[in-house]
Protein backbone atom coordinates (compact mmCIF):
# COMPACT_ATOMS: atom_id res chain seq x y z
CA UNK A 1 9.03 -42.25 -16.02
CA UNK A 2 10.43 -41.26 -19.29
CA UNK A 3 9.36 -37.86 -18.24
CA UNK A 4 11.93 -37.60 -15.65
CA UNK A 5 14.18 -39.32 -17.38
CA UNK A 6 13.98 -36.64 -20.29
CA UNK A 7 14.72 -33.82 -17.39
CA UNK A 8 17.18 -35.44 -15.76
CA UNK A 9 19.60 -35.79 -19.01
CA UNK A 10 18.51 -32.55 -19.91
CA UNK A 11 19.52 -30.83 -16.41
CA UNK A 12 22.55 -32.89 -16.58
CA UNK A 13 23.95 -30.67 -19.99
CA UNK A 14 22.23 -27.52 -18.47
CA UNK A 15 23.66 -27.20 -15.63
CA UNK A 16 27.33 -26.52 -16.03
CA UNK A 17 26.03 -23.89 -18.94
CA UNK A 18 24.12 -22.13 -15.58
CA UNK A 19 28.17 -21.56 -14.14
CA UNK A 20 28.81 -19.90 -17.51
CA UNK A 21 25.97 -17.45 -17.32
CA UNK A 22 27.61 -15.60 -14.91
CA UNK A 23 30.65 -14.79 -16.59
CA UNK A 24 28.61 -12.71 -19.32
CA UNK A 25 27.06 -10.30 -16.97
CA UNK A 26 28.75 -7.16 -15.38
CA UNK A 27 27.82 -8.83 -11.65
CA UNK A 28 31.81 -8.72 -10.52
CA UNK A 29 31.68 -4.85 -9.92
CA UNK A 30 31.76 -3.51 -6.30
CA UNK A 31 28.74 -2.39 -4.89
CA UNK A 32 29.09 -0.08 -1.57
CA UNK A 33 25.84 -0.05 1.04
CA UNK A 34 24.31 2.73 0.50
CA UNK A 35 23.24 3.80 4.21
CA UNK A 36 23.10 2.67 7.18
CA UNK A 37 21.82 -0.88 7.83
CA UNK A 38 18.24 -0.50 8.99
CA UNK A 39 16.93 -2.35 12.11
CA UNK A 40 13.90 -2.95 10.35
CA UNK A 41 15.41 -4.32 7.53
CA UNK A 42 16.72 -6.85 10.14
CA UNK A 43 13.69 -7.64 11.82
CA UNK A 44 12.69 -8.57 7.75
CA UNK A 45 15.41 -10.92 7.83
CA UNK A 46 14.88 -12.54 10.97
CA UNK A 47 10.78 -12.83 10.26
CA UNK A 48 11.49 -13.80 6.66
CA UNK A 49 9.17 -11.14 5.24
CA UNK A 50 9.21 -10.63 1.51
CA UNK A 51 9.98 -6.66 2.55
CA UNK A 52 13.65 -7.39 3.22
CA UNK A 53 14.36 -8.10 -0.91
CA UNK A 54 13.77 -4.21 -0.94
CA UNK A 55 15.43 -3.71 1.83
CA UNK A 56 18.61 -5.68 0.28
CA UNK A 57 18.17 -4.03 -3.05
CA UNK A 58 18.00 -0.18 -1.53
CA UNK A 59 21.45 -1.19 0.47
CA UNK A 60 22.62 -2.57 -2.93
CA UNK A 61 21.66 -1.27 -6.07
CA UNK A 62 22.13 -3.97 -8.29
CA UNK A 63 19.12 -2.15 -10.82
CA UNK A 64 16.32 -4.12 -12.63
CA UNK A 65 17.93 -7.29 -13.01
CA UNK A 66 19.35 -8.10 -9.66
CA UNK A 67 18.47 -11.49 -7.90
CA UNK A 68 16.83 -9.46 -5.25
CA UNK A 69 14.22 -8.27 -7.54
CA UNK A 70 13.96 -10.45 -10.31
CA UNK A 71 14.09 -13.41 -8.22
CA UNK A 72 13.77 -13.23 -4.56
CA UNK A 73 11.07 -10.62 -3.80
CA UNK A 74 9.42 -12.18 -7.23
CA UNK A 75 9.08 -15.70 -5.73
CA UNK A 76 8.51 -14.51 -2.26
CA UNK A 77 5.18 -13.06 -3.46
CA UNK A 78 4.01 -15.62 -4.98
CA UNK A 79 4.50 -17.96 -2.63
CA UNK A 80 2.45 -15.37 -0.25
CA UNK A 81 -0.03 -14.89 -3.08
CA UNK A 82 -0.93 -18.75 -2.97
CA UNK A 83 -0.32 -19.58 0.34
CA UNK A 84 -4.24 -19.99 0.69
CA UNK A 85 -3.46 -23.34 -1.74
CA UNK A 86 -1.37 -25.29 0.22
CA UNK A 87 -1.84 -27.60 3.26
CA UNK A 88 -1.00 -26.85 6.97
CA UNK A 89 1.98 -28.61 6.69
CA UNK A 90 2.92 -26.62 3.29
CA UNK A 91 2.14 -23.72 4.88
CA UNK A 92 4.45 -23.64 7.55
CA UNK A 93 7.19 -25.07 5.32
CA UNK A 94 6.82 -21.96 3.14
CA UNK A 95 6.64 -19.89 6.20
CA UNK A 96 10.28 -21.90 7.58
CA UNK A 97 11.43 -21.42 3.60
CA UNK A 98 11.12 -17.96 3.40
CA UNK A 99 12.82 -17.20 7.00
CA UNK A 100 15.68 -19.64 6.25
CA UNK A 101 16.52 -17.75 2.87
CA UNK A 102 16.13 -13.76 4.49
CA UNK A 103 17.99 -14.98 7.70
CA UNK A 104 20.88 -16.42 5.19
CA UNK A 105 21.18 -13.20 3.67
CA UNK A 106 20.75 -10.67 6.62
CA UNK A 107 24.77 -11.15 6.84
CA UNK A 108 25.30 -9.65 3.56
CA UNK A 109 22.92 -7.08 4.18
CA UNK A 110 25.28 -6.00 6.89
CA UNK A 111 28.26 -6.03 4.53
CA UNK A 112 29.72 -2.25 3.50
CA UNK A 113 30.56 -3.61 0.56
CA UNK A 114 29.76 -6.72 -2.07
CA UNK A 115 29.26 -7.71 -5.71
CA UNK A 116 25.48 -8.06 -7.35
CA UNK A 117 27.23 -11.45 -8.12
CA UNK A 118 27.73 -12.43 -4.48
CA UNK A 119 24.19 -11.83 -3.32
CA UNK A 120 23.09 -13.68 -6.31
CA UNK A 121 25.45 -16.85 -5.38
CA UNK A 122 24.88 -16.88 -1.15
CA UNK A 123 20.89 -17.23 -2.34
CA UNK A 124 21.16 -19.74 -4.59
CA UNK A 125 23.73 -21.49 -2.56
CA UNK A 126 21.36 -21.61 0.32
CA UNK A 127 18.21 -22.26 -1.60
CA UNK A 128 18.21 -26.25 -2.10
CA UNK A 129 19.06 -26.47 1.52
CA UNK A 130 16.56 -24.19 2.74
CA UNK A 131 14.21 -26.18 0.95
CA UNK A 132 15.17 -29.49 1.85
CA UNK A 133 16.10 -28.88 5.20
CA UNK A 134 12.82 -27.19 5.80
CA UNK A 135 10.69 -30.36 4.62
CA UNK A 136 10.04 -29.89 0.98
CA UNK A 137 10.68 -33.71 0.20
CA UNK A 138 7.21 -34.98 2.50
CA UNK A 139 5.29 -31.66 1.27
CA UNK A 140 5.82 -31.60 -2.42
CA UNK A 141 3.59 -34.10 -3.15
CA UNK A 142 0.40 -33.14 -1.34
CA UNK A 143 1.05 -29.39 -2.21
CA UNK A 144 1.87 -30.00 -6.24
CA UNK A 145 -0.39 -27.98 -7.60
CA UNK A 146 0.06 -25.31 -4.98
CA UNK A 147 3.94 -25.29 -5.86
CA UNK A 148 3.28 -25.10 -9.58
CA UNK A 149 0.65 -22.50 -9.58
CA UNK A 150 4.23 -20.61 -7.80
CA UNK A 151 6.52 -22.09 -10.15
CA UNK A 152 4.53 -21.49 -13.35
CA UNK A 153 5.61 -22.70 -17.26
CA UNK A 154 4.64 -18.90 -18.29
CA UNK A 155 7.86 -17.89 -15.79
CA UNK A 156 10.05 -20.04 -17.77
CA UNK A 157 9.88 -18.00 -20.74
CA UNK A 158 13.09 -15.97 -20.12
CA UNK A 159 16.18 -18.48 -20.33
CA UNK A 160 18.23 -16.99 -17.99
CA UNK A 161 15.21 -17.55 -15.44
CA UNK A 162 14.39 -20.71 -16.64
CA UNK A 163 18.18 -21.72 -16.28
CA UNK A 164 18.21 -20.65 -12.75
CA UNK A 165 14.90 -22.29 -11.72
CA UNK A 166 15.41 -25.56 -13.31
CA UNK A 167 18.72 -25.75 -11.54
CA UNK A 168 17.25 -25.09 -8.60
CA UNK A 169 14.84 -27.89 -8.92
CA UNK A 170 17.75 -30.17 -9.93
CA UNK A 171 19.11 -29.49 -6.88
CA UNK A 172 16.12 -29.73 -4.54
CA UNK A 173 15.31 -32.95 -6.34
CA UNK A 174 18.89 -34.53 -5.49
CA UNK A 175 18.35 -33.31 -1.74
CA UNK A 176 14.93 -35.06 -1.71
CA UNK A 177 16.03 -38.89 -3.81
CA UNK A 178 13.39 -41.31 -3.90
CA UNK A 179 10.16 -41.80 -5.32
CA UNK A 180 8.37 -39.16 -4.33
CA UNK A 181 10.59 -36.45 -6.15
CA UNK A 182 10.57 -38.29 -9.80
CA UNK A 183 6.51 -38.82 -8.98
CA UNK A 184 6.27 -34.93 -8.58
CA UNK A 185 8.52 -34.15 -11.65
CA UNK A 186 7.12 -36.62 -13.84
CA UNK A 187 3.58 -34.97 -13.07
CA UNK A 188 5.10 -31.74 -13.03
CA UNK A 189 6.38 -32.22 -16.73
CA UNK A 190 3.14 -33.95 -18.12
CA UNK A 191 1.16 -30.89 -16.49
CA UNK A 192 3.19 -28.16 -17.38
CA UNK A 193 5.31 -28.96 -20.49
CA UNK A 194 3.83 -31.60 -21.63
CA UNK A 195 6.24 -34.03 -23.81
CA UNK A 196 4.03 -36.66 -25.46
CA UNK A 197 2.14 -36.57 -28.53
């Protein structure tokens, strides 16, 4: 219990620094498509294939440390990499997770014209509800160690990440309310980071 207590306070002071993050990178510059938009890429979206990140990254060149890359194709895998771990029912959420997210973003992939900063914000804007919306809040529990072996302390390391995923947490975690979510985070913590002693 103190465990979640501990991340709660703490997510409540790092959150609003996540807003300011933004304003120090060079994410507000223009970015035209480069080519034509790619049926295939499409049929990525609407499957929710881990392929369409590329897809979205060749369009828009946002280089090495665009969400696309650093984020979405990065977590995509690893869901796919230890989708063997989780239930049935955690399977096809990650399956419904992954489609909701692509299909969210084929629209921008269709754009002529939009900001690294804007594909970043549309994903992370959609995230939490793909999540929730999808079932995470009855899956989490029965899947924990599935979801952590995707989540992992080690990817933590880099504060910017760290920021971004812990927010994103927060955020599932007030879509999901109840027991069930401050069980999972309280275990997460003790298994992960762990706070006492």
């Amino acid at each position: 219990m103190a465990a979640a207590t501990t991340l709660v306070f703490l997510l409540s002071v790092v959150t609003p620094l996540t807003q300011a993050w933004w304003i120090f990178g060079n994410k507000e510059r223009p970015v035209q498509a480069v080519g034509a938009v790619d049926p295939d890429c499409i049929r990525h979206a609407e499957l929710g294939s881990c392929e369409f990140y590329a897809c979205l990254e060749r369009r828009f060149p946002c280089g090495t440390d665009s969400y696309p890359l650093t984020h979405g194709a990065y977590y995509c895998h690893k869901f796919q990499n230890y989708l063997h771990m989780f239930n049935e029912q955690g399977r096809r959420w990650v399956r419904n997770s992954r489609q909701c997210l692509t299909r969210n973003l084929r629209a921008t992939y269709t754009l002529s014209e939009v900001t690294c900063r804007d594909i970043s914000r549309e994903r992370f804007r959609t995230v939490s509800n793909c999540f929730v919306s999808r079932g995470f809040c009855s899956i989490m529990w029965n899947n924990k160690e599935a979801l952590l072996k995707v989540f992992e302390a080690e990817d933590l390391v880099d504060r910017q990440v760290a920021i971004r995923v812990w927010r994103e947490i927060f955020d599932i975690a007030r879509g999901c309310a109840g027991r069930n979510i401050e069980r999972f985070i309280e275990w997460a913590l003790d298994t992960q980071l762990p706070l006492h002693g």
